[in-house]
Protein backbone atom coordinates (compact mmCIF):
# COMPACT_ATOMS: atom_id res chain seq x y z
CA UNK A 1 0.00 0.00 0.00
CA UNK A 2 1.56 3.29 -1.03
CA UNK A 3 0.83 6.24 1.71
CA UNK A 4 1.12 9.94 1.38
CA UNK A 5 4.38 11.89 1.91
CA UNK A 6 4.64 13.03 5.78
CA UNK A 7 6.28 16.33 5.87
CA UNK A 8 8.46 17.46 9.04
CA UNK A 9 5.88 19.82 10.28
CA UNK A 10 3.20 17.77 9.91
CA UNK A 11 5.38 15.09 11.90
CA UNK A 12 6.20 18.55 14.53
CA UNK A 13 2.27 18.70 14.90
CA UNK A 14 1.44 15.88 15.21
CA UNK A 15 3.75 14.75 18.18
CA UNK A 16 2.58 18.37 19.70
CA UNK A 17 -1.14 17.99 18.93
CA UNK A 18 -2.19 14.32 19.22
CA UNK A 19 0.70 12.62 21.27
CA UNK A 20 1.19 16.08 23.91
CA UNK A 21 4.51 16.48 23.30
CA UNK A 22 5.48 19.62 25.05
CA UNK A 23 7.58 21.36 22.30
CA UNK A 24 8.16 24.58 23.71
CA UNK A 25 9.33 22.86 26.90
CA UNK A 26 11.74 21.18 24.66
CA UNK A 27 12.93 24.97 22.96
CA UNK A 28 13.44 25.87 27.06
CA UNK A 29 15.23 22.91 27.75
CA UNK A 30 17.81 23.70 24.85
CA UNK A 31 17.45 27.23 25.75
CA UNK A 32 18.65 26.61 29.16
CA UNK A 33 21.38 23.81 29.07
CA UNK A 34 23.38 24.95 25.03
CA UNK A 35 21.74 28.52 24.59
CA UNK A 36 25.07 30.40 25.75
CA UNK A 37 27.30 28.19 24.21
CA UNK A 38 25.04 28.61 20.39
CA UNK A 39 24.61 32.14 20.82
CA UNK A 40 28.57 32.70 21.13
CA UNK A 41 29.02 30.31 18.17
CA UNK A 42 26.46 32.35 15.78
CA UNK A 43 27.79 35.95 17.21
CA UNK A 44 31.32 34.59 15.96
CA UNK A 45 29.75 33.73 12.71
CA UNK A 46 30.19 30.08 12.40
CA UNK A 47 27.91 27.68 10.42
CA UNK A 48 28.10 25.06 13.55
CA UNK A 49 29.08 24.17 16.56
CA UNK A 50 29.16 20.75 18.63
CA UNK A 51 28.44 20.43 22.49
CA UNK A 52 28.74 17.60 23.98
CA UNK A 53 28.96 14.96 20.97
CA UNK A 54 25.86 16.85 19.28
CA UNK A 55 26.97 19.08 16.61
CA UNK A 56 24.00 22.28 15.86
CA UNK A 57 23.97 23.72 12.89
CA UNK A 58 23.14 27.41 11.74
CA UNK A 59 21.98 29.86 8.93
CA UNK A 60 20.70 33.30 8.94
CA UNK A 61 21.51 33.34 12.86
CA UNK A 62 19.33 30.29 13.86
CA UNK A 63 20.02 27.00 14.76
CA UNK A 64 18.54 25.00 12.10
CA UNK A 65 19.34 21.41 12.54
CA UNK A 66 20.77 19.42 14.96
CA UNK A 67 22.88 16.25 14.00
CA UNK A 68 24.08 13.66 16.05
CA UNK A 69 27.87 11.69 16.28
CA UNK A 70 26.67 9.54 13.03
CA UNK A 71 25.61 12.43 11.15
CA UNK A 72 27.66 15.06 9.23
CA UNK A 73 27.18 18.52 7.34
CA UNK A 74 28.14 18.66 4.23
CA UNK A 75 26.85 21.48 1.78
CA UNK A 76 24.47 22.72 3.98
CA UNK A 77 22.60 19.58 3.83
CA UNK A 78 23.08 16.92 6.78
CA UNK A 79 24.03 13.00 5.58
CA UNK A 80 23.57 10.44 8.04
CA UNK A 81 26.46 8.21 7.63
CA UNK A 82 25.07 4.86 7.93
CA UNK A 83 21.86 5.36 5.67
CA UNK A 84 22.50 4.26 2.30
CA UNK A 85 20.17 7.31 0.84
CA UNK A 86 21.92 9.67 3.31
CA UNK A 87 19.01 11.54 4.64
């Protein structure tokens, strides 16, 4: 059976709408424990940064994506190492 494309925000509102997952506490969360540490990064102009094993990456002066130890930038787009259609 073929289904529909799921986009990212659908996926964002659906976790936040029909499973209660508390986004904005999530924003806090990263607000409170990496928020210094990104907002030096983007006021020295770099395109990422990694904390703790997690590397975040930026454009226009937001964090935009966050990629873990398997994953890497490259181009501006993120490739997950292991996936053999590196997304």
């Amino acid at each position: 059976m073929n289904f529909p494309e799921i986009t990212d925000h659908a996926l964002l509102r659906y976790a936040e709408r029909v499973l209660d997952v508390d986004i904005p506490a999530i924003r806090r969360h990263m607000e409170e424990t990496v928020g210094p540490q990104l907002q030096a990064a983007i006021a020295a102009r770099a395109a990422s940064c990694e904390i703790d094993g997690v590397r975040y990456c930026f454009k226009g002066g937001k964090v935009v994506t966050v990629l873990t130890e398997t994953q890497a930038c490259r181009r501006g787009r993120h490739l997950e190492q292991d996936s053999p259609r590196g997304r």
